[in-house]
N, C-alpha and C. Protein backbone atom coordinates (compact mmCIF):
# COMPACT_ATOMS: atom_id res chain seq x y z
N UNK A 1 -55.13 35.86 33.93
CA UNK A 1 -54.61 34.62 34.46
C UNK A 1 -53.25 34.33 33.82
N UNK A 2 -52.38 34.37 34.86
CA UNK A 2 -51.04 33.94 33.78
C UNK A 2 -50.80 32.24 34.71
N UNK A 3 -49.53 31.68 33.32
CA UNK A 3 -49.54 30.54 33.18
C UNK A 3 -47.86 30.40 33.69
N UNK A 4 -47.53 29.75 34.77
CA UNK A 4 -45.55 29.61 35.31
C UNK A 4 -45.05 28.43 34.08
N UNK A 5 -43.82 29.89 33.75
CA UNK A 5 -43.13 28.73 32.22
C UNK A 5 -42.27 27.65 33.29
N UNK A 6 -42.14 27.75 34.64
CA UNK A 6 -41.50 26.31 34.84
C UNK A 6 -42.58 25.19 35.06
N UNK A 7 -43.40 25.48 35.72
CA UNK A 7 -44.58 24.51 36.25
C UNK A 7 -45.86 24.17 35.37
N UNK A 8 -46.15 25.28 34.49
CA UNK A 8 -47.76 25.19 34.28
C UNK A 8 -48.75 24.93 34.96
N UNK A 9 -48.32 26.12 35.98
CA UNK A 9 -49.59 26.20 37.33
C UNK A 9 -50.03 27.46 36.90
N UNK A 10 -51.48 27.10 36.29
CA UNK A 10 -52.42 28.29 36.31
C UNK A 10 -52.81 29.26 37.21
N UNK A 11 -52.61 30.70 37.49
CA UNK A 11 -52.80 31.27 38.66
C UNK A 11 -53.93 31.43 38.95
N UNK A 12 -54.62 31.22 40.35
CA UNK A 12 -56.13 31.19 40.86
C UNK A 12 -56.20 33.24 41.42
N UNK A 13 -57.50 33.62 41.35
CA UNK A 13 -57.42 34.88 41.52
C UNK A 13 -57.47 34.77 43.22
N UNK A 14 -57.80 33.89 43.86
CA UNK A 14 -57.28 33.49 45.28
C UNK A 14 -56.28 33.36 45.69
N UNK A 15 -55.01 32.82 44.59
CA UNK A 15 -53.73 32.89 45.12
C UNK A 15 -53.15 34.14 45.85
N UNK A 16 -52.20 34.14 46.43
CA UNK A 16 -51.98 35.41 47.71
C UNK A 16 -50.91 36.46 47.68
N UNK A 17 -49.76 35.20 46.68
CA UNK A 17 -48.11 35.54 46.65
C UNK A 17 -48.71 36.91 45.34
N UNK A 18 -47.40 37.73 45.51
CA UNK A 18 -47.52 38.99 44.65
C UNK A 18 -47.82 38.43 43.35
N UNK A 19 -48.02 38.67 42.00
CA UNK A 19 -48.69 38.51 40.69
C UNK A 19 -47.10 38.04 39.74
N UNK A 20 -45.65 38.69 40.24
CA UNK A 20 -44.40 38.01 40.02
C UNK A 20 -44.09 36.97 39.76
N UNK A 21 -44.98 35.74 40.72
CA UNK A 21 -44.16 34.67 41.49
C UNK A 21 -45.45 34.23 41.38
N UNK A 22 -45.14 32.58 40.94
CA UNK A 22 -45.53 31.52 41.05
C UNK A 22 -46.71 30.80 42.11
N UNK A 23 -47.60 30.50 42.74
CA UNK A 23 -47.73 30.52 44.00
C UNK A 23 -47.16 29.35 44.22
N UNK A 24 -47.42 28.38 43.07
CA UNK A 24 -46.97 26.72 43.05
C UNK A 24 -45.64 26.69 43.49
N UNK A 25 -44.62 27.12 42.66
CA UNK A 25 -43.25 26.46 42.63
C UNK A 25 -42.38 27.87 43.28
N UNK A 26 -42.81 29.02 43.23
CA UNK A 26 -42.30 30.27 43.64
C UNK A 26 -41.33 30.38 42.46
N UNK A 27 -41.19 30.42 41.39
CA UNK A 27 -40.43 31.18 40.90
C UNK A 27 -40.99 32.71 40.20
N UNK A 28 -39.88 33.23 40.19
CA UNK A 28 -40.20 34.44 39.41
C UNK A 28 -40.69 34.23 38.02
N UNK A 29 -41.83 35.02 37.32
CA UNK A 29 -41.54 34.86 36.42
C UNK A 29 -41.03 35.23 34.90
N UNK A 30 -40.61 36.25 35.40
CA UNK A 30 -39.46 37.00 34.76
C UNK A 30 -38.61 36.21 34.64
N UNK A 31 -37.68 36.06 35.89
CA UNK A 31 -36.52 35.43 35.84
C UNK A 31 -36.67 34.03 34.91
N UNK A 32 -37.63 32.81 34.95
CA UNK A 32 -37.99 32.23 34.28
C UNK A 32 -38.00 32.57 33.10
N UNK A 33 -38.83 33.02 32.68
CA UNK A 33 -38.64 33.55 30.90
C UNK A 33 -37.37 33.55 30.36
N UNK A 34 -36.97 34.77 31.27
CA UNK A 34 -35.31 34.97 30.99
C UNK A 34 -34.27 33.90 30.50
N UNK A 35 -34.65 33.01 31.55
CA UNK A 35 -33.53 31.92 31.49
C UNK A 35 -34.23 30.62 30.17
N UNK A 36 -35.76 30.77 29.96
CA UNK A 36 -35.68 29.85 28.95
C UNK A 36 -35.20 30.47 27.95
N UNK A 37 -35.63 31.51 27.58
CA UNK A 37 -34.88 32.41 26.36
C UNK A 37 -33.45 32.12 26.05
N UNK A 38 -33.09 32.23 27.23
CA UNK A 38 -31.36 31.79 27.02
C UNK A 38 -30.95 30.72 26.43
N UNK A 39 -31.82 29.60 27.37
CA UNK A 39 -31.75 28.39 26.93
C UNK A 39 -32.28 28.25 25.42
N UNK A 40 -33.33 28.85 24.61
CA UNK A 40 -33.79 28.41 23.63
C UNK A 40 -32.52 29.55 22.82
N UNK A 41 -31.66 30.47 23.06
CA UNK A 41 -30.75 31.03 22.38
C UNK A 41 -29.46 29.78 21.94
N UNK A 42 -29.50 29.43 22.59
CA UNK A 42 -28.10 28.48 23.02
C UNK A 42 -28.33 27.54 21.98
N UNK A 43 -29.60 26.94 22.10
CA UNK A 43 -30.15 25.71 21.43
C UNK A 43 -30.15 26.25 20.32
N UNK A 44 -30.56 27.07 19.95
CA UNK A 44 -30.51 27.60 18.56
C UNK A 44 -29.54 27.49 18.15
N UNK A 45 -28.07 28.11 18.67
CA UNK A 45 -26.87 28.73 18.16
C UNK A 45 -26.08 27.22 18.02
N UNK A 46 -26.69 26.49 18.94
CA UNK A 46 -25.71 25.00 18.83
C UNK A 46 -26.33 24.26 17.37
N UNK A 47 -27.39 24.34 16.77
CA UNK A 47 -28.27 23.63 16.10
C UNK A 47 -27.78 24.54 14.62
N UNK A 48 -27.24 25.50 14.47
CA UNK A 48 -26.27 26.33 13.60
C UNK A 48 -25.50 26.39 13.38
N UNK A 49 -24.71 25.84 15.11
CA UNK A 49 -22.62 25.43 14.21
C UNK A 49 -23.51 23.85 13.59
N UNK A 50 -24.25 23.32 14.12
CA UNK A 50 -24.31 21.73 13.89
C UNK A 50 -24.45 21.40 12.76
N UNK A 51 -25.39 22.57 11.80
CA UNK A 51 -25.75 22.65 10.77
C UNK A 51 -25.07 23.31 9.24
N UNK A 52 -23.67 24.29 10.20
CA UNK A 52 -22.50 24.93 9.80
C UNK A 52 -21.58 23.93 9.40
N UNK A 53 -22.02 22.77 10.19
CA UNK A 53 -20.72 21.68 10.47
C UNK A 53 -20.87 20.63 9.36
N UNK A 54 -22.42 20.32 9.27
CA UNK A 54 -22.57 19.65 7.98
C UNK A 54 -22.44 19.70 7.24
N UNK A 55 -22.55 21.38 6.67
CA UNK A 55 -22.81 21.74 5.30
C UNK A 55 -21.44 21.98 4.77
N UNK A 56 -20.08 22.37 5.84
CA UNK A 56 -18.65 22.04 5.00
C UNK A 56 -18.55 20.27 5.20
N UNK A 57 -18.72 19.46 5.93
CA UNK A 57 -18.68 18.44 5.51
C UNK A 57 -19.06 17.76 4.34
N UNK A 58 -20.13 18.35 3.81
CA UNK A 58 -21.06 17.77 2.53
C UNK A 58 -20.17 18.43 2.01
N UNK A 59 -19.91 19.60 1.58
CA UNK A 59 -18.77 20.07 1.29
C UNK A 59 -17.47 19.65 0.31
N UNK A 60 -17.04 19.25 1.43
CA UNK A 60 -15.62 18.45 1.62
C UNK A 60 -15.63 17.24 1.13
N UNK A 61 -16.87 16.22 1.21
CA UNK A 61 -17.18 15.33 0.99
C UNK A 61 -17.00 15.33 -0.33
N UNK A 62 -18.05 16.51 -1.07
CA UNK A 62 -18.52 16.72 -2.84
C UNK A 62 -17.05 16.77 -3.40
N UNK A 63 -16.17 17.24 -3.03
CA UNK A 63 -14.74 18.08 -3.30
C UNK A 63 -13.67 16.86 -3.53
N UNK A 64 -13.83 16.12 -2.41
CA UNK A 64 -13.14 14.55 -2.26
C UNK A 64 -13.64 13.26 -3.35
N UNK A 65 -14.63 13.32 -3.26
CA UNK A 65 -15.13 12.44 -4.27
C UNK A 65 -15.31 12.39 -5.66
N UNK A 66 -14.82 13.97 -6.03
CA UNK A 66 -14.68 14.50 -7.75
C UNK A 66 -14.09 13.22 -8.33
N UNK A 67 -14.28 12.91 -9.60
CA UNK A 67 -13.38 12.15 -10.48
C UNK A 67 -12.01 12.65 -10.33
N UNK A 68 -11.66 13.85 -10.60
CA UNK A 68 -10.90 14.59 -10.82
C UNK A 68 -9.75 14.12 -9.56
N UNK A 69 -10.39 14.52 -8.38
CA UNK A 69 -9.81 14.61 -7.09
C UNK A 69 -9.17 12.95 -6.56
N UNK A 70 -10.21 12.55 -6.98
CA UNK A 70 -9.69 10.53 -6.71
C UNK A 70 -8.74 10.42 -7.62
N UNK A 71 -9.09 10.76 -8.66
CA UNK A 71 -7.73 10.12 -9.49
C UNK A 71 -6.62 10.89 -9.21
N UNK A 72 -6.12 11.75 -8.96
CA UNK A 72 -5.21 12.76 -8.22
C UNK A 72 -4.77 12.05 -6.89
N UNK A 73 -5.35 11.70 -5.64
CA UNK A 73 -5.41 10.86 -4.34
C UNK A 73 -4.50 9.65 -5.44
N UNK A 74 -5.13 8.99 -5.96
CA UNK A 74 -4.97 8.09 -6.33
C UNK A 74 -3.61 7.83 -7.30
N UNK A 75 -3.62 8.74 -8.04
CA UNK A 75 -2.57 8.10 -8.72
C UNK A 75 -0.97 8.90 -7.79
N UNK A 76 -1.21 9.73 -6.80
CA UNK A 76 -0.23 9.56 -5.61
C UNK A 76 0.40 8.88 -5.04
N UNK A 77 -1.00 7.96 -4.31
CA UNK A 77 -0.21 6.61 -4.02
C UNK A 77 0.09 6.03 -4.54
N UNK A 78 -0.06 5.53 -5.61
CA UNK A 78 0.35 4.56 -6.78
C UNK A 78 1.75 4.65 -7.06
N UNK A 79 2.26 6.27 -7.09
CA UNK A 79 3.39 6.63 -7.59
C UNK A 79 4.63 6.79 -6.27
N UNK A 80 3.88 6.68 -4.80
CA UNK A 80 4.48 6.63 -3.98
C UNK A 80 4.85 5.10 -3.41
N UNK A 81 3.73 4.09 -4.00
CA UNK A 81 3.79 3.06 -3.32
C UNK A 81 5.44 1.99 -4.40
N UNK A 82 5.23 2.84 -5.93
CA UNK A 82 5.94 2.28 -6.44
C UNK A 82 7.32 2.85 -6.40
N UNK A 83 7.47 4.05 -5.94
CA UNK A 83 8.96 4.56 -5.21
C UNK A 83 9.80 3.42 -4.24
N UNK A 84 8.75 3.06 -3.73
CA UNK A 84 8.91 2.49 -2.15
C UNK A 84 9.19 0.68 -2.89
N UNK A 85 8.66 0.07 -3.64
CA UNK A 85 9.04 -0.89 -3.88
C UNK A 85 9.87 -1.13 -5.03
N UNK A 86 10.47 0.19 -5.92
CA UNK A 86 11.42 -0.02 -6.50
C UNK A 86 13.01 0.28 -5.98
N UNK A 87 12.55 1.24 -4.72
CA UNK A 87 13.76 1.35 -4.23
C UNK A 87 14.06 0.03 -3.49
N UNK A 88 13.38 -0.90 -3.01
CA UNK A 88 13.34 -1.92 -1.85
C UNK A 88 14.12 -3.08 -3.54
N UNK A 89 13.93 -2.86 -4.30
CA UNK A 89 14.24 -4.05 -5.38
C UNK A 89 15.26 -3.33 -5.81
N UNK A 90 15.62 -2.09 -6.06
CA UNK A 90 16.94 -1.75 -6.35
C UNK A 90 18.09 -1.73 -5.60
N UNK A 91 17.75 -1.91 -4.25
CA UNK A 91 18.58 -2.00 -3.19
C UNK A 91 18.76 -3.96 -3.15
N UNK A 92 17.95 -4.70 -3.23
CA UNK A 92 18.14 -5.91 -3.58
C UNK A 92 19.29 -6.47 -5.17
N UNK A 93 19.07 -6.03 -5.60
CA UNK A 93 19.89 -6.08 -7.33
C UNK A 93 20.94 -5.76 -6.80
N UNK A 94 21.18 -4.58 -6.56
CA UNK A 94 22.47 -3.83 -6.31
C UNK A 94 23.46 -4.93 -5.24
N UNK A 95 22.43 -5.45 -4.26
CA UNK A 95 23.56 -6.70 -3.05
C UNK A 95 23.53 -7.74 -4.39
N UNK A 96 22.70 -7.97 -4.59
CA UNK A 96 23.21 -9.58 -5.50
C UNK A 96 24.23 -9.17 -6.49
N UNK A 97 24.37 -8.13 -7.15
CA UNK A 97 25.33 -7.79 -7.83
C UNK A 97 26.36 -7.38 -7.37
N UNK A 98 26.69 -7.19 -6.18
CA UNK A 98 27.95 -7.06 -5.16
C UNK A 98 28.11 -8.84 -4.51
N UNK A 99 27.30 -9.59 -4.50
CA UNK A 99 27.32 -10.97 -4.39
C UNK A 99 28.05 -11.86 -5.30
N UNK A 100 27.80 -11.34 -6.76
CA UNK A 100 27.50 -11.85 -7.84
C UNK A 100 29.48 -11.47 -8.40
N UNK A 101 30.02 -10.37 -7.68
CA UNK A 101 31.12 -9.93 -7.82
C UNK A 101 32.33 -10.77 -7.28
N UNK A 102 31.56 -11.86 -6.52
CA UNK A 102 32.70 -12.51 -5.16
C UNK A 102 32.50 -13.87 -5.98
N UNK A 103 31.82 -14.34 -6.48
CA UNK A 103 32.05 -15.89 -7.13
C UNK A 103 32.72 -15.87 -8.51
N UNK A 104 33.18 -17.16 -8.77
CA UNK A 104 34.04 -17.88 -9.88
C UNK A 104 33.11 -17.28 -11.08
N UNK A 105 32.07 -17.75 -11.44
CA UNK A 105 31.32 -17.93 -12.40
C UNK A 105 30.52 -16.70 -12.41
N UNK A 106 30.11 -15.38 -12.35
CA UNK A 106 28.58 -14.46 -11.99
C UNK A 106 27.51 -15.02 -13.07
N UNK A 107 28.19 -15.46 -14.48
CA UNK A 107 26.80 -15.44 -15.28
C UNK A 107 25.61 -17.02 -15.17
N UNK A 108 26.47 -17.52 -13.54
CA UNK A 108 25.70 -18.70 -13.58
C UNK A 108 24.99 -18.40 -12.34
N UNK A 109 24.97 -17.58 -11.41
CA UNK A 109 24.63 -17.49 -10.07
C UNK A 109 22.96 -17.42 -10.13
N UNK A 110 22.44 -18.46 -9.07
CA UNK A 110 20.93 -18.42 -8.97
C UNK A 110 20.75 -18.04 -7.47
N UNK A 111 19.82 -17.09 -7.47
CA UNK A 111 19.36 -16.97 -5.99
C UNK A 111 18.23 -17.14 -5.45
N UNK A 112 18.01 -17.47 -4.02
CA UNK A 112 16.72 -17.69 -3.75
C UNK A 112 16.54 -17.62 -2.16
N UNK A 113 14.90 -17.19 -1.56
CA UNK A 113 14.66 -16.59 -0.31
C UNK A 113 15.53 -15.48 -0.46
N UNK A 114 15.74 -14.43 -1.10
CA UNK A 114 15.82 -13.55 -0.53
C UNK A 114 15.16 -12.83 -0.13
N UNK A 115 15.86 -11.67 0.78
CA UNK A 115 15.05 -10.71 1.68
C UNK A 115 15.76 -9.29 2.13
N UNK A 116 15.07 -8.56 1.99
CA UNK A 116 15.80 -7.32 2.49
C UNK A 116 15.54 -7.05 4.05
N UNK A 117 16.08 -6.51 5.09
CA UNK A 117 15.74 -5.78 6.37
C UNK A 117 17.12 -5.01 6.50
N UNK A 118 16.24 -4.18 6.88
CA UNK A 118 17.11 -2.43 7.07
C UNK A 118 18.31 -2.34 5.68
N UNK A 119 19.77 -2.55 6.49
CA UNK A 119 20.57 -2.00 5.25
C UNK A 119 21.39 -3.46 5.25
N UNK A 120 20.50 -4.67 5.47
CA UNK A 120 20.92 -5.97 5.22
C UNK A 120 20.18 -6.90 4.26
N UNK A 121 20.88 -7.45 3.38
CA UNK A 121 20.24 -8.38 2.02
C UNK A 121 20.83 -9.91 2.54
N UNK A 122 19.72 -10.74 2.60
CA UNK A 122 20.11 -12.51 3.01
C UNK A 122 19.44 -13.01 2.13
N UNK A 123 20.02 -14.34 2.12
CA UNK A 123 19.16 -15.48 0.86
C UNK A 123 20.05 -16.49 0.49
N UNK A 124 19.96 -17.32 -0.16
CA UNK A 124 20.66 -17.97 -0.62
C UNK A 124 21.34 -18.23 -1.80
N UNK A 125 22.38 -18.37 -2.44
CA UNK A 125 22.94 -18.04 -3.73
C UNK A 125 23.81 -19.47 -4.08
N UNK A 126 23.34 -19.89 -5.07
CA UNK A 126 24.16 -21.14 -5.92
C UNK A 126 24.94 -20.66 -7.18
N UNK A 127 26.13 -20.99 -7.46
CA UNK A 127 26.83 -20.50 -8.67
C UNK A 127 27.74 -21.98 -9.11
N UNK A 128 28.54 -21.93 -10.22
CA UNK A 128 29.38 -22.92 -10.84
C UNK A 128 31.02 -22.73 -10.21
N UNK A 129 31.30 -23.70 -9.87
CA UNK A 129 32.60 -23.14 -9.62
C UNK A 129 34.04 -23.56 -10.53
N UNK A 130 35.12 -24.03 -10.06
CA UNK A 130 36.00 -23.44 -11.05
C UNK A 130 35.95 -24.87 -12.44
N UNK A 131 35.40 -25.94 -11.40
CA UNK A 131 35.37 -27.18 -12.47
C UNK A 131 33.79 -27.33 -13.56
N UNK A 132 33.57 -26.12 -13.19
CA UNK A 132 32.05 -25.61 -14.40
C UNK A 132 30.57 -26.57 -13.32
N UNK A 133 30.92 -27.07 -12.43
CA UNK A 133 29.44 -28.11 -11.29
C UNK A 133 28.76 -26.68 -10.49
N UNK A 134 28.02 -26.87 -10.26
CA UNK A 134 26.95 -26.72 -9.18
C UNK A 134 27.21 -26.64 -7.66
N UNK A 135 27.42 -26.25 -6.86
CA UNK A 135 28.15 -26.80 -5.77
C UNK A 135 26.85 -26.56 -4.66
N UNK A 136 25.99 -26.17 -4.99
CA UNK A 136 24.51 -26.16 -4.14
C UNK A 136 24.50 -24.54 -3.58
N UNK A 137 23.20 -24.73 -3.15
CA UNK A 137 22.82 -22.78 -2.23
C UNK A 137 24.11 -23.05 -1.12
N UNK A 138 24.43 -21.63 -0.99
CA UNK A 138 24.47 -21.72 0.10
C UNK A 138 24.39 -20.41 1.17
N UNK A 139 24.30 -19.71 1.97
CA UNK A 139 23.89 -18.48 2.70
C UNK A 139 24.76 -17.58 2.36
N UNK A 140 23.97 -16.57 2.00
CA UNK A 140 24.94 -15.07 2.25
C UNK A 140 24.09 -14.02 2.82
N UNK A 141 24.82 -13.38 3.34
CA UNK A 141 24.55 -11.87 3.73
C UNK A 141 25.16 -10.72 3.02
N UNK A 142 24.77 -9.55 2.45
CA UNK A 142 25.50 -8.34 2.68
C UNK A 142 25.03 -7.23 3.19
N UNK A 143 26.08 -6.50 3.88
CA UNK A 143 25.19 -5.52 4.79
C UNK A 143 26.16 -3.82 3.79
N UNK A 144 24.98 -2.97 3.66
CA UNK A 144 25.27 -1.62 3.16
C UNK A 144 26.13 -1.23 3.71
N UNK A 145 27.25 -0.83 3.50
CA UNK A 145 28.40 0.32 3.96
C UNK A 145 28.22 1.09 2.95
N UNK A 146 29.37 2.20 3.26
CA UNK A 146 29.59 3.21 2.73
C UNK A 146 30.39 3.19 1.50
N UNK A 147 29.30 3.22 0.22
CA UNK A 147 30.42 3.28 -0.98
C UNK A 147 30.48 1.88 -1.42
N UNK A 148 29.24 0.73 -0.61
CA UNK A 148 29.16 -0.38 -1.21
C UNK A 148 28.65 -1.35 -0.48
N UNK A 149 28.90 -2.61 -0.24
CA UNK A 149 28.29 -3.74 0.03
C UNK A 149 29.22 -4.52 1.24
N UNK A 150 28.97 -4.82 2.16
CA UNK A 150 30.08 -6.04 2.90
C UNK A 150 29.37 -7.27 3.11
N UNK A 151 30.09 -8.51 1.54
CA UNK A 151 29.27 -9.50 1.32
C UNK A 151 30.33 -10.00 2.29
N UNK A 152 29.20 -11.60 2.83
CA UNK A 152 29.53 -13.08 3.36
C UNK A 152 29.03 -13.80 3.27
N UNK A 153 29.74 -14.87 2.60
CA UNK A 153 28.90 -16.30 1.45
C UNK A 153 29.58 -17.21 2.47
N UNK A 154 28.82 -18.17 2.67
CA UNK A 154 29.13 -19.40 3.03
C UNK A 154 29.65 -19.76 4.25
N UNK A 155 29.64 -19.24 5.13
CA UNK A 155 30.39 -19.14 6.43
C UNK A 155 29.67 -18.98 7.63
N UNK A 156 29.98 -19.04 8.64
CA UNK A 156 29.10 -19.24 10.02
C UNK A 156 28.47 -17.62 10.09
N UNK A 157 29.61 -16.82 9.67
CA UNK A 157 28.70 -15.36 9.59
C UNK A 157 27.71 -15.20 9.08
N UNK A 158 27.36 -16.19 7.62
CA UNK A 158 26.73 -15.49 6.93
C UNK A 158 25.76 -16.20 7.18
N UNK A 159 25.48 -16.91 8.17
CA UNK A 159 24.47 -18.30 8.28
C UNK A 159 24.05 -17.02 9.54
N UNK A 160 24.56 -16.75 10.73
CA UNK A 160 23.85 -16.11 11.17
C UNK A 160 23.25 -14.96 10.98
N UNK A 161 24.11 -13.81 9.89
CA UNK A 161 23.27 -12.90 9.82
C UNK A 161 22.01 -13.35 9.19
N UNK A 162 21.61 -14.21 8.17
CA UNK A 162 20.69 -14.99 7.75
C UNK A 162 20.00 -14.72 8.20
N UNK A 163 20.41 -15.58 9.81
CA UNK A 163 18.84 -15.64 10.35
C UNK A 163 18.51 -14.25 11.28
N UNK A 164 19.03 -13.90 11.51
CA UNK A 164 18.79 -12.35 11.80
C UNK A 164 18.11 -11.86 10.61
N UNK A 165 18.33 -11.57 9.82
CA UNK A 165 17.29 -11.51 8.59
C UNK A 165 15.49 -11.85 8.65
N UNK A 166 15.84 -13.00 9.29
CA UNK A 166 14.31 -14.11 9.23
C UNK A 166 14.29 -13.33 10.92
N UNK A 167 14.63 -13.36 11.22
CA UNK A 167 14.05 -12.90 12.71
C UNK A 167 13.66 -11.79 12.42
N UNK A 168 13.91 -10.44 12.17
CA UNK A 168 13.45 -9.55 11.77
C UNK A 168 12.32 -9.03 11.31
N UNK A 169 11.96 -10.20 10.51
CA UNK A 169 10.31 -9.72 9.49
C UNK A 169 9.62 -10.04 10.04
C-alpha cells in the first residue's frame, strides 16, 4: 500500500490508475518526491546562509563591542568632533581679531551674539572710543577673503549681513 506525498490518499488494492499515480489527486509519484526533496533541499540551504548570517553577525557584534574596540570608535569621534569645533572657534577669534584691528581702543572691545555661517562671522561688538566712553554694541560682519578678513562695523551693510547671518541658522 503506498501513501501520495501530495495528498495522503492511501492506495485501495481496487484502485485502477497504474501503481505510479495517485488515483486521488493523479500525481506521479516520483515526480512528487522529487520535487519535495527539492523543496526540503532549498529549505535546508536557506536555513544555512540564515544561520551563516547570524553567526558573522554575533561575530561582528563580539568584535564591536570589545572594550578595546569602543574606546577606539570612541575616542575618534571625540577627536573628530573636537577638530570640528575648534576649527569653528578658531575661525571665530581670528574675525574678532580682524574686528578688533579696525577700532580706537582693541584692549577694550566686548562682543556678543556671535555667530559663524559659512565664511561669514556677525555679532555685535562694543569698544571705547577716542574720549576713553563706551559708545554701545553695535553690528558687524566679516566675511573670509583671501589672505584675511573683509570687516563692516556699524553701517547698513553690516546690519544686513547680520541678519543674513540669523537667517541662515
Amino acid at each position: 500500500m503506498a501513501t501520495c506525498p501530495k495528498c495522503d490518499y492511501t492506495r485501495q488494492p481496487s484502485d485502477t490508475v497504474p501503481d505510479y499515480e495517485c488515483p486521488k489527486c493523479g500525481v506521479i509519484y516520483a515526480k512528487a518526491i522529487a520535487a519535495m526533496t527539492q523543496d526540503a533541499l532549498r529549505q535546508q540551504e536557506a536555513e544555512q546562509a540564515a544561520q551563516a548570517r547570524s553567526e558573522r553577525a554575533a561575530k561582528l557584534k563580539a568584535r564591536l563591542t570589545r572594550p578595546k574596540t569602543v574606546g577606539i570608535v570612541a575616542g575618534t569621534v571625540l577627536v573628530v568632533l573636537a577638530g570640528i569645533v575648534g576649527a569653528r572657534q578658531y575661525t571665530i577669534h581670528s574675525a574678532q581679531e580682524a574686528v578688533e584691528a579696525r577700532l580706537f581702543d582693541p584692549d577694550s572691545v566686548k562682543f556678543r551674539n556671535v555667530t559663524l555661517s559659512g565664511d561669514r562671522v556677525c555679532g555685535e561688538v562694543n569698544a571705547r572710543n577716542r574720549m576713553g566712553g563706551y559708545v554701545g554694541f553695535s553690528t558687524f560682519a566679516a566675511d573670509k577673503i583671501q589672505g584675511g578678513w573683509r570687516v563692516i562695523v556699524d553701517s547698513e551693510d553690516a546690519s544686513n549681513a547680520w541678519l543674513l547671518c540669523w537667517e541662515e541658522q
